[in-house]
N, C-alpha and C. Protein backbone atom coordinates (compact mmCIF):
# COMPACT_ATOMS: atom_id res chain seq x y z
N UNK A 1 -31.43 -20.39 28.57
CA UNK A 1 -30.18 -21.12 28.48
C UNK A 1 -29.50 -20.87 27.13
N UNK A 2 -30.17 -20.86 25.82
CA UNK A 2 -29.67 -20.66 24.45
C UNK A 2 -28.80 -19.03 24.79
N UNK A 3 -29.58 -18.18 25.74
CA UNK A 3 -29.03 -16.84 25.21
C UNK A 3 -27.54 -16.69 26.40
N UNK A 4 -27.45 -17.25 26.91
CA UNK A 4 -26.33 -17.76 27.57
C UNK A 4 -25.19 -18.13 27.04
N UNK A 5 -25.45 -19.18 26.19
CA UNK A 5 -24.49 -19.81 25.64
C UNK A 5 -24.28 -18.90 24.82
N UNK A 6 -25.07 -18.23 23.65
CA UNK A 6 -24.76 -17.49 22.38
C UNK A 6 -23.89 -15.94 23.41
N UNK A 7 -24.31 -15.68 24.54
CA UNK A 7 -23.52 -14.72 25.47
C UNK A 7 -22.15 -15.18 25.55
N UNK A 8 -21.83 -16.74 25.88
CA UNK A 8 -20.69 -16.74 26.31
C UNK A 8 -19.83 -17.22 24.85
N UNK A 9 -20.06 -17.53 23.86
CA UNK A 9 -19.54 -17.96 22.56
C UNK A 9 -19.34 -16.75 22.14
N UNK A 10 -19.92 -15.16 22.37
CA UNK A 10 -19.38 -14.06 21.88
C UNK A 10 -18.95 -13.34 22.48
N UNK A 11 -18.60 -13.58 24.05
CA UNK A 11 -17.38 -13.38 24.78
C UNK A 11 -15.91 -13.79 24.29
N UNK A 12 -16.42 -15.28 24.45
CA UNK A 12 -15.35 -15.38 23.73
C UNK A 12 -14.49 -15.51 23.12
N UNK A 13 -15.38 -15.48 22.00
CA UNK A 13 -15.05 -14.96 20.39
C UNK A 13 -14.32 -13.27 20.31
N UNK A 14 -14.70 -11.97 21.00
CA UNK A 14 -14.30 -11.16 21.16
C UNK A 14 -12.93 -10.61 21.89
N UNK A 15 -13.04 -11.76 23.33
CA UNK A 15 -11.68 -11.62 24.23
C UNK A 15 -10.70 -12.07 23.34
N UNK A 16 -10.45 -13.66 22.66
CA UNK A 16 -9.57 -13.75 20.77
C UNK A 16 -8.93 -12.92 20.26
N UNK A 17 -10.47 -11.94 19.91
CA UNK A 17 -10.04 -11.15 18.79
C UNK A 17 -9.46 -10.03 19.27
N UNK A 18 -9.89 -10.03 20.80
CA UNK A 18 -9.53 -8.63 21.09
C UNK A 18 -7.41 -9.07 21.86
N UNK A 19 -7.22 -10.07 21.98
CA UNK A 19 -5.94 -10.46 22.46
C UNK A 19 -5.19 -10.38 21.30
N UNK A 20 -5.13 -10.68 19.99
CA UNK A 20 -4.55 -11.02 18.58
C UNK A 20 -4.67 -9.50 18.64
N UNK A 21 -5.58 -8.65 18.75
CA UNK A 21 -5.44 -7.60 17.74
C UNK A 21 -4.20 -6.64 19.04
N UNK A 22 -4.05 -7.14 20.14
CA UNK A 22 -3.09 -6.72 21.39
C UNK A 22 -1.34 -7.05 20.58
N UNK A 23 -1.50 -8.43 20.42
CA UNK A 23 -0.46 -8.87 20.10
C UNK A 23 0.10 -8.21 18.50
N UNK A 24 -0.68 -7.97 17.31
CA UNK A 24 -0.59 -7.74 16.43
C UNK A 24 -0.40 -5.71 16.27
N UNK A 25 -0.94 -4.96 17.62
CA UNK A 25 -0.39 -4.00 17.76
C UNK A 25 1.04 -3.50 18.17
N UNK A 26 1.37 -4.72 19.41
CA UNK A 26 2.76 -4.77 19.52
C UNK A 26 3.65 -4.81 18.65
N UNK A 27 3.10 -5.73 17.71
CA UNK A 27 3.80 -6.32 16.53
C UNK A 27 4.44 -4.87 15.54
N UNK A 28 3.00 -4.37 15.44
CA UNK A 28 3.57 -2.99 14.47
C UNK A 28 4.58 -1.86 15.06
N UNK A 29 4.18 -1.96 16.29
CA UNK A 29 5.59 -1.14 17.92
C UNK A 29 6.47 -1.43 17.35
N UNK A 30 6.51 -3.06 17.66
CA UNK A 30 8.20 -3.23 17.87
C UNK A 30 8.66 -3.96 16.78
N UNK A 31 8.24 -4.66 15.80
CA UNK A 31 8.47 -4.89 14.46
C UNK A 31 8.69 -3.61 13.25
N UNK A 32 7.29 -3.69 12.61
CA UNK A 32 6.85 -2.65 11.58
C UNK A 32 7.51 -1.31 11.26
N UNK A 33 7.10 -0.83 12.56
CA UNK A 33 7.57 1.01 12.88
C UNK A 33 9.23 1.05 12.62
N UNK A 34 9.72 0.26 13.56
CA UNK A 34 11.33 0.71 13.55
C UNK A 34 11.87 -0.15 12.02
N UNK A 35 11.26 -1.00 11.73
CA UNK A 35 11.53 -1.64 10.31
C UNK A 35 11.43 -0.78 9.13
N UNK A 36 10.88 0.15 9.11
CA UNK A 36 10.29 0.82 8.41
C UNK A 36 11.34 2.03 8.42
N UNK A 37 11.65 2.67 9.87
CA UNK A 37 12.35 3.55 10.15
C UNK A 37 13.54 3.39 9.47
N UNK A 38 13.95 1.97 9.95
CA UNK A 38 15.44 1.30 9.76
C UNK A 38 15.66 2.30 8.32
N UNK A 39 15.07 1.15 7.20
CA UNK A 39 15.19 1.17 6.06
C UNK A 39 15.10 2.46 5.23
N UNK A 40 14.25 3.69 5.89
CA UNK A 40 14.19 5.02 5.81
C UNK A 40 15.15 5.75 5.81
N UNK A 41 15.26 5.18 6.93
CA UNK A 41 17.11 6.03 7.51
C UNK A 41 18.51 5.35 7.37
N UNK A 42 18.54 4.41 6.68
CA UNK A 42 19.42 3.11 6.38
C UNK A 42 20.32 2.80 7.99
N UNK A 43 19.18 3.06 8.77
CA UNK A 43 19.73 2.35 10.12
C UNK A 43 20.40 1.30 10.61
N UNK A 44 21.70 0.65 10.02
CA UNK A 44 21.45 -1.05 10.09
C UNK A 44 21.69 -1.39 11.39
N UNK A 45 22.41 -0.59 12.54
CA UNK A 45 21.81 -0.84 13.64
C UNK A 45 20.49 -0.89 14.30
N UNK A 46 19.82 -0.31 13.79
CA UNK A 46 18.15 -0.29 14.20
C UNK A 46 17.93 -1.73 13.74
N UNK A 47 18.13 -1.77 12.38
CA UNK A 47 17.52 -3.16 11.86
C UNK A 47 17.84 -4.56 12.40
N UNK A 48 18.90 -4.07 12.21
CA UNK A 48 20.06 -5.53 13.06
C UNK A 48 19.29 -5.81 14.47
N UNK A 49 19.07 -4.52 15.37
CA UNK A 49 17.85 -4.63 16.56
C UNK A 49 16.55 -5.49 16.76
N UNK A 50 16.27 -5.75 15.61
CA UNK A 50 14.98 -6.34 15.11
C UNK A 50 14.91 -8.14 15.22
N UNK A 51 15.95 -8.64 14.77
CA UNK A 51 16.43 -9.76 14.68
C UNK A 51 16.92 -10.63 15.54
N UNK A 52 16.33 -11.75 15.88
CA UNK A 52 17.11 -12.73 16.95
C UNK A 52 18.54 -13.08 16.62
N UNK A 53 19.37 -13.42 17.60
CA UNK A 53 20.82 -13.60 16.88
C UNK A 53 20.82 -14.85 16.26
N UNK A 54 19.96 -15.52 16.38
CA UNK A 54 19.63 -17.07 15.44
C UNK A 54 18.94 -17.11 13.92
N UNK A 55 18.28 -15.84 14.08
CA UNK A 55 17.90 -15.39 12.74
C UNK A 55 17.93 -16.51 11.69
N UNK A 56 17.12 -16.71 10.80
CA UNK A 56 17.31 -17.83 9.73
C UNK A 56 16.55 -16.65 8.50
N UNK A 57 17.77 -16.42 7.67
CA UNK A 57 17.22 -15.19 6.68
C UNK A 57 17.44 -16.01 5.37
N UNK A 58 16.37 -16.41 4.46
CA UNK A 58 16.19 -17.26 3.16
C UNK A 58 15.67 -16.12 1.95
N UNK A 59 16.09 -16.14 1.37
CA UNK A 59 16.02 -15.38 -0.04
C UNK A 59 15.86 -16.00 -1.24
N UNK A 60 14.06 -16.12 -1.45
CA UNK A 60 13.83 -17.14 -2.15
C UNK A 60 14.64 -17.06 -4.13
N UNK A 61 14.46 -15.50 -4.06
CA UNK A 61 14.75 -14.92 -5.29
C UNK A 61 16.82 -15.69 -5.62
N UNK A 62 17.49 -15.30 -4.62
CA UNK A 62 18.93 -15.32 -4.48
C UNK A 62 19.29 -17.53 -4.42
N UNK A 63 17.87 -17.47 -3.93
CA UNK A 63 17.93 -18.99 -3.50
C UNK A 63 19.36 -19.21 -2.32
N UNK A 64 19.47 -18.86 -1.27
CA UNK A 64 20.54 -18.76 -0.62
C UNK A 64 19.86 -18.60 0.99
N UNK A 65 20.32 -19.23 2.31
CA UNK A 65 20.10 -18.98 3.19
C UNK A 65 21.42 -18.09 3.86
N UNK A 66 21.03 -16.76 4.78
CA UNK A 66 21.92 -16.82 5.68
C UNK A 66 21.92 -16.99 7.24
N UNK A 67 22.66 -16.29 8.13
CA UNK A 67 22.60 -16.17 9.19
C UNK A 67 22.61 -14.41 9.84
N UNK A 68 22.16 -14.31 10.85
CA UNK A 68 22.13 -12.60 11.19
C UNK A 68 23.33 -11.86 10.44
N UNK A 69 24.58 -12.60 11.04
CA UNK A 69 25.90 -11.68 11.25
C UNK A 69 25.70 -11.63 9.29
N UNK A 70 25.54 -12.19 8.42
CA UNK A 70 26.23 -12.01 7.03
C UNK A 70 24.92 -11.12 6.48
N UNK A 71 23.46 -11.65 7.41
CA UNK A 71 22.51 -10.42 7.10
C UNK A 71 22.76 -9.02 6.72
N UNK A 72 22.96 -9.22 7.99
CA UNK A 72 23.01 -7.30 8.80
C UNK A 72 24.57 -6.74 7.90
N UNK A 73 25.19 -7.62 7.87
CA UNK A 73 26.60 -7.11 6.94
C UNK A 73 26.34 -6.72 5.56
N UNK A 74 25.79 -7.16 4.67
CA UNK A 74 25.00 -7.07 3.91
C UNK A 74 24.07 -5.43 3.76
N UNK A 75 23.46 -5.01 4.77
CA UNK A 75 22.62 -4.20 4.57
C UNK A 75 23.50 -3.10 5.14
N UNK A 76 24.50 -3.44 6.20
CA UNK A 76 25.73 -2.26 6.51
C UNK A 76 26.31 -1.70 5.44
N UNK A 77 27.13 -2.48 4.30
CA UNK A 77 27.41 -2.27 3.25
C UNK A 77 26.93 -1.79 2.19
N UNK A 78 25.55 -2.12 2.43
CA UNK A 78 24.76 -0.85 1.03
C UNK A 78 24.44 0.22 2.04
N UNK A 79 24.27 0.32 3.28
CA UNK A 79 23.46 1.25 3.79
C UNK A 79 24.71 2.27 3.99
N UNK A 80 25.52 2.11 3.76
CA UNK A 80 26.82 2.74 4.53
C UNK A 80 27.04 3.72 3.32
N UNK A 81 26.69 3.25 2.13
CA UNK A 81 27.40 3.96 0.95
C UNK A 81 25.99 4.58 0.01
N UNK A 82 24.97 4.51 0.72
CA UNK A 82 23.62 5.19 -0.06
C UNK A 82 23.64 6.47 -0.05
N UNK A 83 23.24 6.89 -1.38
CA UNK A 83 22.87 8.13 -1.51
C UNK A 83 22.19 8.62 -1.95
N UNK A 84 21.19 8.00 -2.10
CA UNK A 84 19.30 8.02 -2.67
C UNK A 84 18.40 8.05 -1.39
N UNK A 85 17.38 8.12 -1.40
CA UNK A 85 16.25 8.11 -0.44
C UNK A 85 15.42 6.61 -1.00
N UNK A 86 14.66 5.85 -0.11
CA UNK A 86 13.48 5.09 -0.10
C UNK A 86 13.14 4.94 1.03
N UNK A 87 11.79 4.18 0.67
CA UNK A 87 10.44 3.75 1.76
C UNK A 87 10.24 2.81 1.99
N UNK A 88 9.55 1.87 2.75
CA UNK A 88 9.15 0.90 2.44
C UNK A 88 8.21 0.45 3.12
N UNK A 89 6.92 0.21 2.77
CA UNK A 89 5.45 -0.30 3.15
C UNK A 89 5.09 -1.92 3.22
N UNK A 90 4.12 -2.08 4.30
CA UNK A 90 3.83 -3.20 4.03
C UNK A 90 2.80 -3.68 4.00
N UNK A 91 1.97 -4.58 3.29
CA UNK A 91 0.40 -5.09 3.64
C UNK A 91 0.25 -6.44 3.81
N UNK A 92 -0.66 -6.97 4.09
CA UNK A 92 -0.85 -8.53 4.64
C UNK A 92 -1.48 -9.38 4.03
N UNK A 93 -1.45 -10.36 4.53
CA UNK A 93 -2.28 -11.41 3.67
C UNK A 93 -2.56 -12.43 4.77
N UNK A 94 -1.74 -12.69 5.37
CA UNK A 94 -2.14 -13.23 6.96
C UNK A 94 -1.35 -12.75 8.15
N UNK A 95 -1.99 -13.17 9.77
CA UNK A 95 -1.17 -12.66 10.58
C UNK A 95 -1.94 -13.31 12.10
N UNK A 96 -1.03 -14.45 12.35
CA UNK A 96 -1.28 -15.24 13.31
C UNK A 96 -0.27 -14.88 14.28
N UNK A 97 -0.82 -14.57 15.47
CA UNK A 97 0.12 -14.37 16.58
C UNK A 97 -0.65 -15.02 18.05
N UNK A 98 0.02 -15.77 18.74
CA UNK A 98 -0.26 -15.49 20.44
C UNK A 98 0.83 -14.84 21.15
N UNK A 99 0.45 -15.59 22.36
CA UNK A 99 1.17 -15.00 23.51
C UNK A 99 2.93 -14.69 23.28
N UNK A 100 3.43 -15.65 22.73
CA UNK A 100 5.03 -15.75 21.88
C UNK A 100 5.55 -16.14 21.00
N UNK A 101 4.55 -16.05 20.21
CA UNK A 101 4.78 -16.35 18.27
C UNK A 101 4.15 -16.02 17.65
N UNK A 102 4.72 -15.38 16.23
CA UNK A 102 3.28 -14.83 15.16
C UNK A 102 4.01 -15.11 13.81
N UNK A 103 3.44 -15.73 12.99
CA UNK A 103 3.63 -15.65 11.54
C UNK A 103 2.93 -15.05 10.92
N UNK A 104 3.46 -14.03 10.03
CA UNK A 104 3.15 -12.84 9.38
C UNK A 104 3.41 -12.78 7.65
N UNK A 105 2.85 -12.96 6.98
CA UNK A 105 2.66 -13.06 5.70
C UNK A 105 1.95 -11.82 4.65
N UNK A 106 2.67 -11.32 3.59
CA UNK A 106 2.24 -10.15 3.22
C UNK A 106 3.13 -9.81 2.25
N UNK A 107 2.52 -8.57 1.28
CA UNK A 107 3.64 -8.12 0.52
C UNK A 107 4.32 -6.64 1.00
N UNK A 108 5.28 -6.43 0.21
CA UNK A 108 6.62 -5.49 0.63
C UNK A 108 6.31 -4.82 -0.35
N UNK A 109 6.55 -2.90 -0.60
CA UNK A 109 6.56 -1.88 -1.61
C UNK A 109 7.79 -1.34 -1.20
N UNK A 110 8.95 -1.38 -1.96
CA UNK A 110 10.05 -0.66 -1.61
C UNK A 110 10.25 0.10 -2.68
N UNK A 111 10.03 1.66 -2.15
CA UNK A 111 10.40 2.51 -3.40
C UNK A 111 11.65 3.54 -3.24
N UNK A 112 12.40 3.11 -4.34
CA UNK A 112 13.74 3.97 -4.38
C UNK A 112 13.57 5.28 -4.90
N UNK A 113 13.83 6.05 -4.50
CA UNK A 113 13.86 8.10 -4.95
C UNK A 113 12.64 7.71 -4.99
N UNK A 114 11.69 7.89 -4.36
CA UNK A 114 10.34 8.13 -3.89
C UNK A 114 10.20 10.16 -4.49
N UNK A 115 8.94 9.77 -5.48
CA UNK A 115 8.81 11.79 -5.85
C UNK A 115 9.41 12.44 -6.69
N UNK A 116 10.50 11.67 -7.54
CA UNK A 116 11.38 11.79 -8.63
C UNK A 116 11.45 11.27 -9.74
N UNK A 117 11.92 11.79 -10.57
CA UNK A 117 11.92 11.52 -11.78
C UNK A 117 12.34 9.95 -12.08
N UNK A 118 13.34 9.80 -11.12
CA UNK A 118 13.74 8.39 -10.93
C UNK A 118 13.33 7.16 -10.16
N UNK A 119 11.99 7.22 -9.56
CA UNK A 119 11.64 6.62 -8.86
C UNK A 119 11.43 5.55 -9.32
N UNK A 120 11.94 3.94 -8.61
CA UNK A 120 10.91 3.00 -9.30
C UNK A 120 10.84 2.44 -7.98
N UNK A 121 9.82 0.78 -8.21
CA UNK A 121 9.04 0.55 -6.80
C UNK A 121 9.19 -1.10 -7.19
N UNK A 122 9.69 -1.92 -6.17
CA UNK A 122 10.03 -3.11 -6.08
C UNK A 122 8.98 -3.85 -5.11
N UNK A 123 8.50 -5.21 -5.39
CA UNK A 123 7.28 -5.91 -4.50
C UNK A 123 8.15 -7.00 -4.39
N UNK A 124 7.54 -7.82 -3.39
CA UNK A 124 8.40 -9.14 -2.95
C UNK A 124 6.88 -9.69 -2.06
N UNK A 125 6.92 -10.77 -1.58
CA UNK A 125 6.03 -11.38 -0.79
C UNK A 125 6.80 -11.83 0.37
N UNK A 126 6.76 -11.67 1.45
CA UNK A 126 7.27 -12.14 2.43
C UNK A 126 6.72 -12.93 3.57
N UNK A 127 7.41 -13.96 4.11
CA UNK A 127 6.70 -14.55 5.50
C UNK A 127 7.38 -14.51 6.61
N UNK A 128 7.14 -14.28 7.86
CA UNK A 128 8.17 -13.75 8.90
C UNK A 128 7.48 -14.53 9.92
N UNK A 129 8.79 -15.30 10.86
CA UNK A 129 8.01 -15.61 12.14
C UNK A 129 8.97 -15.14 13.22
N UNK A 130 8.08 -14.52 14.08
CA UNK A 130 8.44 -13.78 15.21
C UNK A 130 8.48 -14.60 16.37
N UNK A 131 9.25 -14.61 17.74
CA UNK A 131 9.34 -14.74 18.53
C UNK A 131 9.80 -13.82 19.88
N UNK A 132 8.86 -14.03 20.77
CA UNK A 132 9.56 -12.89 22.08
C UNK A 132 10.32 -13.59 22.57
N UNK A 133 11.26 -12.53 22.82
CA UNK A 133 12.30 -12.42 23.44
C UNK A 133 12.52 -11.19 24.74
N UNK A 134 12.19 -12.02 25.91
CA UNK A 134 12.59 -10.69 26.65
C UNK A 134 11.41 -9.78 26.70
N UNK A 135 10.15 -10.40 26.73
CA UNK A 135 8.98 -9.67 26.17
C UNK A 135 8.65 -8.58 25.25
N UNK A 136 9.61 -8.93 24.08
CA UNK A 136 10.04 -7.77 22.85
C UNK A 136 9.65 -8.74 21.96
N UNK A 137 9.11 -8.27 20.78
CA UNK A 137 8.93 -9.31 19.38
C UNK A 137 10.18 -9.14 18.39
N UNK A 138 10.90 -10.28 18.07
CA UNK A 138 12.07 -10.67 17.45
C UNK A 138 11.76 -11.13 16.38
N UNK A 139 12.55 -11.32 15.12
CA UNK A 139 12.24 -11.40 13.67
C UNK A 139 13.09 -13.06 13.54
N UNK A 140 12.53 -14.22 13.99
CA UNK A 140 13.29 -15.65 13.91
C UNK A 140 14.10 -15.97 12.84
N UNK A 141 12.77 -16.07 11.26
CA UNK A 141 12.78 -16.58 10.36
C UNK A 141 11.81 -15.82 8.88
N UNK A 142 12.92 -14.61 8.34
CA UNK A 142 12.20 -14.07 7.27
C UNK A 142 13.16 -14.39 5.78
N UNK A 143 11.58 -14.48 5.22
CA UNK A 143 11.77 -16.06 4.32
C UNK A 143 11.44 -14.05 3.07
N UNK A 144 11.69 -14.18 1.68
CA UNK A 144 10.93 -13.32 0.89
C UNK A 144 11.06 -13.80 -0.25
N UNK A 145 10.44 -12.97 -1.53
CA UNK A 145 11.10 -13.70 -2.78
C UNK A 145 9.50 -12.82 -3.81
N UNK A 146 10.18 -12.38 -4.96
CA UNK A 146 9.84 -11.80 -6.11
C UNK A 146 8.42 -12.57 -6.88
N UNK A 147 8.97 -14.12 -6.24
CA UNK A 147 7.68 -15.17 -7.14
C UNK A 147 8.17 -15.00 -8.83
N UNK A 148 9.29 -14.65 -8.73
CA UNK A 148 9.92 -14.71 -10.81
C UNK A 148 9.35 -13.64 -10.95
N UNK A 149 9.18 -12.56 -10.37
CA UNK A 149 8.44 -10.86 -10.83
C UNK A 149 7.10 -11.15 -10.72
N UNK A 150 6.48 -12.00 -10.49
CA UNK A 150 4.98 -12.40 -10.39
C UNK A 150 4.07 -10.86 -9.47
N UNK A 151 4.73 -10.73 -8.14
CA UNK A 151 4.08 -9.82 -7.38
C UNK A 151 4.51 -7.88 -7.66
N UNK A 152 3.29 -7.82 -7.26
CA UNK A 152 3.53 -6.50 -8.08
C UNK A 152 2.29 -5.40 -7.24
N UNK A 153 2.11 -4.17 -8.19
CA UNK A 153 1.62 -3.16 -7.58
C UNK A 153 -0.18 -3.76 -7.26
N UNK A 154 -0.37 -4.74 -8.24
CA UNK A 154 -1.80 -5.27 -7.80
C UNK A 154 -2.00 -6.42 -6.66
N UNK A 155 -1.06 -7.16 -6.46
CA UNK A 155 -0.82 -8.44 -5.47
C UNK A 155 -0.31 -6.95 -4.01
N UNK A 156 0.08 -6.04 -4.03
CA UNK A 156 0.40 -5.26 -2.91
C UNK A 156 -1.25 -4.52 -2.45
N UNK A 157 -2.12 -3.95 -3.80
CA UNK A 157 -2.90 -3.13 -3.38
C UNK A 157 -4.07 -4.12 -2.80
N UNK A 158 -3.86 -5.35 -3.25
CA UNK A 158 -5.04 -6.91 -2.74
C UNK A 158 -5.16 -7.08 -1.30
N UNK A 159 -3.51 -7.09 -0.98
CA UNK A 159 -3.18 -7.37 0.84
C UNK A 159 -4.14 -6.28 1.70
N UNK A 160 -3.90 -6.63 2.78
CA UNK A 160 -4.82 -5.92 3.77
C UNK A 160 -3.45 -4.77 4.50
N UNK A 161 -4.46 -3.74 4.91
CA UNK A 161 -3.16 -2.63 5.65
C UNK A 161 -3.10 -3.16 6.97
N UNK A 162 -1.98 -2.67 7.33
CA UNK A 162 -1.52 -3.39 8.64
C UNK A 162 -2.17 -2.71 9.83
N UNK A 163 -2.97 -2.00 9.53
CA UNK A 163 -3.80 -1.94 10.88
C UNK A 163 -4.94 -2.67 10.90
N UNK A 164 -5.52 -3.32 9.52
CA UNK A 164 -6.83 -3.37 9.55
C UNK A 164 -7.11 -4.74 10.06
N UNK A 165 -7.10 -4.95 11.39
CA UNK A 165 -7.01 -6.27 12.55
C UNK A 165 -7.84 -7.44 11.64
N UNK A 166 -9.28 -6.57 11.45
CA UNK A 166 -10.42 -7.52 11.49
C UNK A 166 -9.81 -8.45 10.68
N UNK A 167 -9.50 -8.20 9.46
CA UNK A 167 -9.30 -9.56 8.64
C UNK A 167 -8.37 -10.94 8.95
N UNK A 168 -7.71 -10.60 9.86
CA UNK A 168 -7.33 -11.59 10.58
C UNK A 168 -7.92 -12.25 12.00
């Protein structure tokens, strides 16, 4: 009877882990990848894609909330007139998701002229909560902020990479 129970407690303990790490792959699909792309390619239609039209975008650094439309306007306007290259990476620190919600917590590496003489590299901490929509993962409520310059290349290399499930 004991090896039963310890059978079915690591069932399912595994089916869990193995559903989160389902949901948290999607996550990098349809979040991460094209987020990443966006900002690569200063897509702001891609990005704008990403976002529920209810969007609640807080900028802890700016101290200012907006809404999608002044978001995405915002990133049209620098993206429209760039003429540098950057990247931008991300690692974790937590990452709770089910069936139609995940809050995602982690830091941001955004590096401008990436390989150049001019390169420099900006960190932020961010928290994001997602919702499906349409069985697509949508960006609700992304919150970020500098921490007063606090986060940096060591608070980025601490986080976990975004594949590495287990730690969540």
């Amino acid at each position: 009877m004991k090896k039963v129970c310890i059978f079915i407690t690591l069932f399912f303990v595994c089916e869990v882990f193995s559903q989160e790490k389902s949901h948290l792959t999607d996550i990098n699909k349809q979040i991460w990848e094209p987020f990443t792309s966006a900002f690569e390619t200063f897509d702001y239609n891609l990005f704008a894609s990403l976002h529920r039209e209810d969007l609640i975008r807080v900028s802890g650094n700016g101290k200012h909330i907006q809404n999608k439309k002044d978001y995405i306007k915002g990133y049209e306007s620098r993206w429209s007139n760039s003429n540098r290259s950057q990247t931008i990476s991300f690692r974790f620190l937590e990452r709770i998701a089910n069936n139609e919600s995940a809050s995602e917590r982690g830091i941001y590496k955004l590096t401008l002229n990436p390989n150049t003489e001019q390169e420099q590299s900006f960190y932020g901490k961010f928290h994001v909560l997602l919702k499906k929509e349409n069985e697509i993962w949508k960006i609700l409520v992304d919150y970020d902020s500098s921490e007063n310059n606090t986060i940096n290349e060591e608070s980025y290399n601490n986080a976990f990479a975004i594949n590495d499930y287990s730690k969540y």
